[in-house]
N, C-alpha and C. Protein backbone atom coordinates (compact mmCIF):
# COMPACT_ATOMS: atom_id res chain seq x y z
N UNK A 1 3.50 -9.44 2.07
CA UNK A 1 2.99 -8.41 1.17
C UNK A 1 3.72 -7.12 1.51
N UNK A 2 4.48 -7.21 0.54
CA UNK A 2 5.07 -5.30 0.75
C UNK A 2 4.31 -4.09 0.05
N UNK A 3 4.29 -3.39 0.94
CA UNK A 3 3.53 -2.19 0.83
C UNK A 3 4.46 -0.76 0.95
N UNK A 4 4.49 0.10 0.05
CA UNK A 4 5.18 1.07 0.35
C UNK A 4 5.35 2.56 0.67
N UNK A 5 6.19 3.27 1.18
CA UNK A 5 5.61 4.69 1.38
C UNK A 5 5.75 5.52 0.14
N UNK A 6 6.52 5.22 -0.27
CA UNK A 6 7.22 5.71 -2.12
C UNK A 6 6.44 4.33 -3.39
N UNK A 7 5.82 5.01 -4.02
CA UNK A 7 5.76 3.86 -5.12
C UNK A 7 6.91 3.66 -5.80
N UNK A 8 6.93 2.13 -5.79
CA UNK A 8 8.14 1.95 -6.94
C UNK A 8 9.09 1.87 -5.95
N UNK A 9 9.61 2.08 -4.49
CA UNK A 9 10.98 2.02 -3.89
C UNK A 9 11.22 0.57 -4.26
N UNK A 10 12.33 0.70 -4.08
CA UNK A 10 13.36 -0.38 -4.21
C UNK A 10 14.11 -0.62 -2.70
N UNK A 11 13.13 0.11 -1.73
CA UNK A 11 13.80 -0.13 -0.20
C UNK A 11 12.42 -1.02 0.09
N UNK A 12 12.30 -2.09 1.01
CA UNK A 12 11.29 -3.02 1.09
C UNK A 12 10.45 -2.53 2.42
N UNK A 13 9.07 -2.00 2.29
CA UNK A 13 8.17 -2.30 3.41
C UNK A 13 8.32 -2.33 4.82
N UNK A 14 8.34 -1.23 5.41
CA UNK A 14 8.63 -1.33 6.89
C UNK A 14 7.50 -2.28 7.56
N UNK A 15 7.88 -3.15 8.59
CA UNK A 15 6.82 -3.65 9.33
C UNK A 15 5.40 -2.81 9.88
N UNK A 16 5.59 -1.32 9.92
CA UNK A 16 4.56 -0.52 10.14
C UNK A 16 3.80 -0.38 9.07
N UNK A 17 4.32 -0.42 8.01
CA UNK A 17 3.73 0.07 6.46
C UNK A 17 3.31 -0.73 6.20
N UNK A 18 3.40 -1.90 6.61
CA UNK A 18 2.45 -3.07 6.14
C UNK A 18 1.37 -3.27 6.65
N UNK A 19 2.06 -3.16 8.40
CA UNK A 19 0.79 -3.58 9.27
C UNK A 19 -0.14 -2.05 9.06
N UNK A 20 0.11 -0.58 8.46
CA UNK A 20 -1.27 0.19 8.23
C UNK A 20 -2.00 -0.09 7.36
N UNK A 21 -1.39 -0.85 6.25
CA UNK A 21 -1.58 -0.81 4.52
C UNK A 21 -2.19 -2.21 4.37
N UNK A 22 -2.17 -3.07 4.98
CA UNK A 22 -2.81 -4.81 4.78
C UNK A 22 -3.99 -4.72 4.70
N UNK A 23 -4.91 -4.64 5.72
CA UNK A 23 -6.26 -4.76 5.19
C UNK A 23 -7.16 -3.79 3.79
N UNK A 24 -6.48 -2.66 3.88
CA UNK A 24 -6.50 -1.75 3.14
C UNK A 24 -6.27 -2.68 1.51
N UNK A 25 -5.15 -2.91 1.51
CA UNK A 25 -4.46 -3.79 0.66
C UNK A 25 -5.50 -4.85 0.09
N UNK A 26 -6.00 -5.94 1.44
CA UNK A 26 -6.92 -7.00 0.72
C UNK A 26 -8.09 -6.48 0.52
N UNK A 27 -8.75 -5.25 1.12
CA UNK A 27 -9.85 -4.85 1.00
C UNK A 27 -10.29 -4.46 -0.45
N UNK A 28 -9.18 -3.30 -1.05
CA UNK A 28 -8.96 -2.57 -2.32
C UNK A 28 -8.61 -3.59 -3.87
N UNK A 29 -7.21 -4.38 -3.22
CA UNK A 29 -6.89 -4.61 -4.43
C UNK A 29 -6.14 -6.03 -3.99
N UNK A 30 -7.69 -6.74 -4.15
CA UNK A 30 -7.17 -8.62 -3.89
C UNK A 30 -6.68 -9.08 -4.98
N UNK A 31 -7.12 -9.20 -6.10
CA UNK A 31 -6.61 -9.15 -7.40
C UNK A 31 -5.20 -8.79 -7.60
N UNK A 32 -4.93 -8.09 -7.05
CA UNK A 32 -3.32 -7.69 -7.38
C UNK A 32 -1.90 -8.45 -6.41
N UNK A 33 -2.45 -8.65 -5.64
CA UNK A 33 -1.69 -9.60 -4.21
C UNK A 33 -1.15 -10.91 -5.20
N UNK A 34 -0.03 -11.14 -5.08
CA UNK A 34 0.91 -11.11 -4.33
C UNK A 34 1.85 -10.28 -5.14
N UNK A 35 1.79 -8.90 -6.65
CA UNK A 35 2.47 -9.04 -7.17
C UNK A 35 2.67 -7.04 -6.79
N UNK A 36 3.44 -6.88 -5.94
CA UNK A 36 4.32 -5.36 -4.85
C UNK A 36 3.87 -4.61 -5.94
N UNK A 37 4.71 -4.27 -6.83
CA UNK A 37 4.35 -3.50 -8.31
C UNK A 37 2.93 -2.82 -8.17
N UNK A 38 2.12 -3.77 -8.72
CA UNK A 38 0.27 -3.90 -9.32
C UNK A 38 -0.42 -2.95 -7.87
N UNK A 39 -0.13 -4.07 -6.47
CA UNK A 39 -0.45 -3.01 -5.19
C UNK A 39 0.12 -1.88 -5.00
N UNK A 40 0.85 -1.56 -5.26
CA UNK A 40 1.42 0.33 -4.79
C UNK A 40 0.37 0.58 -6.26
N UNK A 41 0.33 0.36 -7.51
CA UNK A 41 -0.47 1.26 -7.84
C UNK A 41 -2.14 1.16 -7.71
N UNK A 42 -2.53 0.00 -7.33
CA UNK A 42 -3.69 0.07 -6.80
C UNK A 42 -4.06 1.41 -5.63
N UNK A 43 -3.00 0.89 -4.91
CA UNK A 43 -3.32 1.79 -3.35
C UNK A 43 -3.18 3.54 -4.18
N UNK A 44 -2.45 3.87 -4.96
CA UNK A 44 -2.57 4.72 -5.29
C UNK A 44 -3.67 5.53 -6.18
N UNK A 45 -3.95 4.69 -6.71
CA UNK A 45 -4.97 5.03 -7.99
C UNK A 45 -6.40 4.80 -6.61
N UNK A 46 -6.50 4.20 -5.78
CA UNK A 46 -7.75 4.36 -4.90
C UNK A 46 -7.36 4.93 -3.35
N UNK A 47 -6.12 5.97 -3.44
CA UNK A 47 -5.72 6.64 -2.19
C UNK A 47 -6.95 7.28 -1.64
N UNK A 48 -8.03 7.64 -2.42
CA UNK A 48 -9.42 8.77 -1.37
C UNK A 48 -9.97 7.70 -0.75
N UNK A 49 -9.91 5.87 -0.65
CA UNK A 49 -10.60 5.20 -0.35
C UNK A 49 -9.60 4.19 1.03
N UNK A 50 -8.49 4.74 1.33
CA UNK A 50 -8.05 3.92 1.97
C UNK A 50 -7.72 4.69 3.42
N UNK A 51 -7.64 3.40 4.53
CA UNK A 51 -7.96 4.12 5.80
C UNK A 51 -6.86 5.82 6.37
N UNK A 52 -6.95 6.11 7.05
CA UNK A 52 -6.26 7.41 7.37
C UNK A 52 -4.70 7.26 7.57
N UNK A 53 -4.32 6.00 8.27
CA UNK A 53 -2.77 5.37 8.36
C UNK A 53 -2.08 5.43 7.28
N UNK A 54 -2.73 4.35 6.68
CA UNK A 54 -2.70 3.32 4.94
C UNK A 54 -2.28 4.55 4.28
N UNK A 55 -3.41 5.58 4.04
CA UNK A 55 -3.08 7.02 3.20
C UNK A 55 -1.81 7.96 3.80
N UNK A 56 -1.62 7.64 4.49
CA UNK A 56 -0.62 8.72 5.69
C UNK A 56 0.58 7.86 4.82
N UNK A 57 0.57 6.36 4.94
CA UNK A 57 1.82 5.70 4.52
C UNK A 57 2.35 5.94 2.91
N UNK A 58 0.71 5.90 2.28
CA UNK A 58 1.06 6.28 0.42
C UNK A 58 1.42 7.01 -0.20
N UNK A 59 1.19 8.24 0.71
CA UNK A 59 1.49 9.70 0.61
C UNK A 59 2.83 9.77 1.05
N UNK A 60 3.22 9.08 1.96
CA UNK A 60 4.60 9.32 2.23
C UNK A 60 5.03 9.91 3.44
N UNK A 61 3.81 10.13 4.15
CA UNK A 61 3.90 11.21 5.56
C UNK A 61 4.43 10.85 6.74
C-alpha cells in the first residue's frame, strides 16, 4: 500500500510513509485499498482524523 507525502506523486511511498500512514489507512479508508489514487484522497479529505505522524506525512512535513 503506497501512501504519500504529496497527493498524486508519481515518486512511490517511502518505507516511513507507509509504516506512519497504514493503520491510519485501514482504519479511515478500507474501501479504497488497494487502489494509491482513492487513498491519498481519502487520507486527505479525513486529514483532522488521522494520527499525528500519518498527518505530519499528508501534509508533507
Amino acid at each position: 500500500m503506497g501512501l504519500p507525502a504529496k497527493a498524486y506523486s508519481a515518486t512511490p511511498a517511502t518505507p516511513q510513509q507507509v509504516a506512519a500512514c497504514k493503520v491510519d489507512a485501514l482504519r479511515l479508508c478500507p474501501l479504497d485499498i488497494p487502489d494509491t489514487r482513492l487513498v491519498e484522497a481519502c487520507m486527505h479529505r479525513r486529514v483532522a482524523d488521522l494520527s499525528p505522524a500519518c498527518r505530519d506525512t499528508v501534509q508533507g512535513k
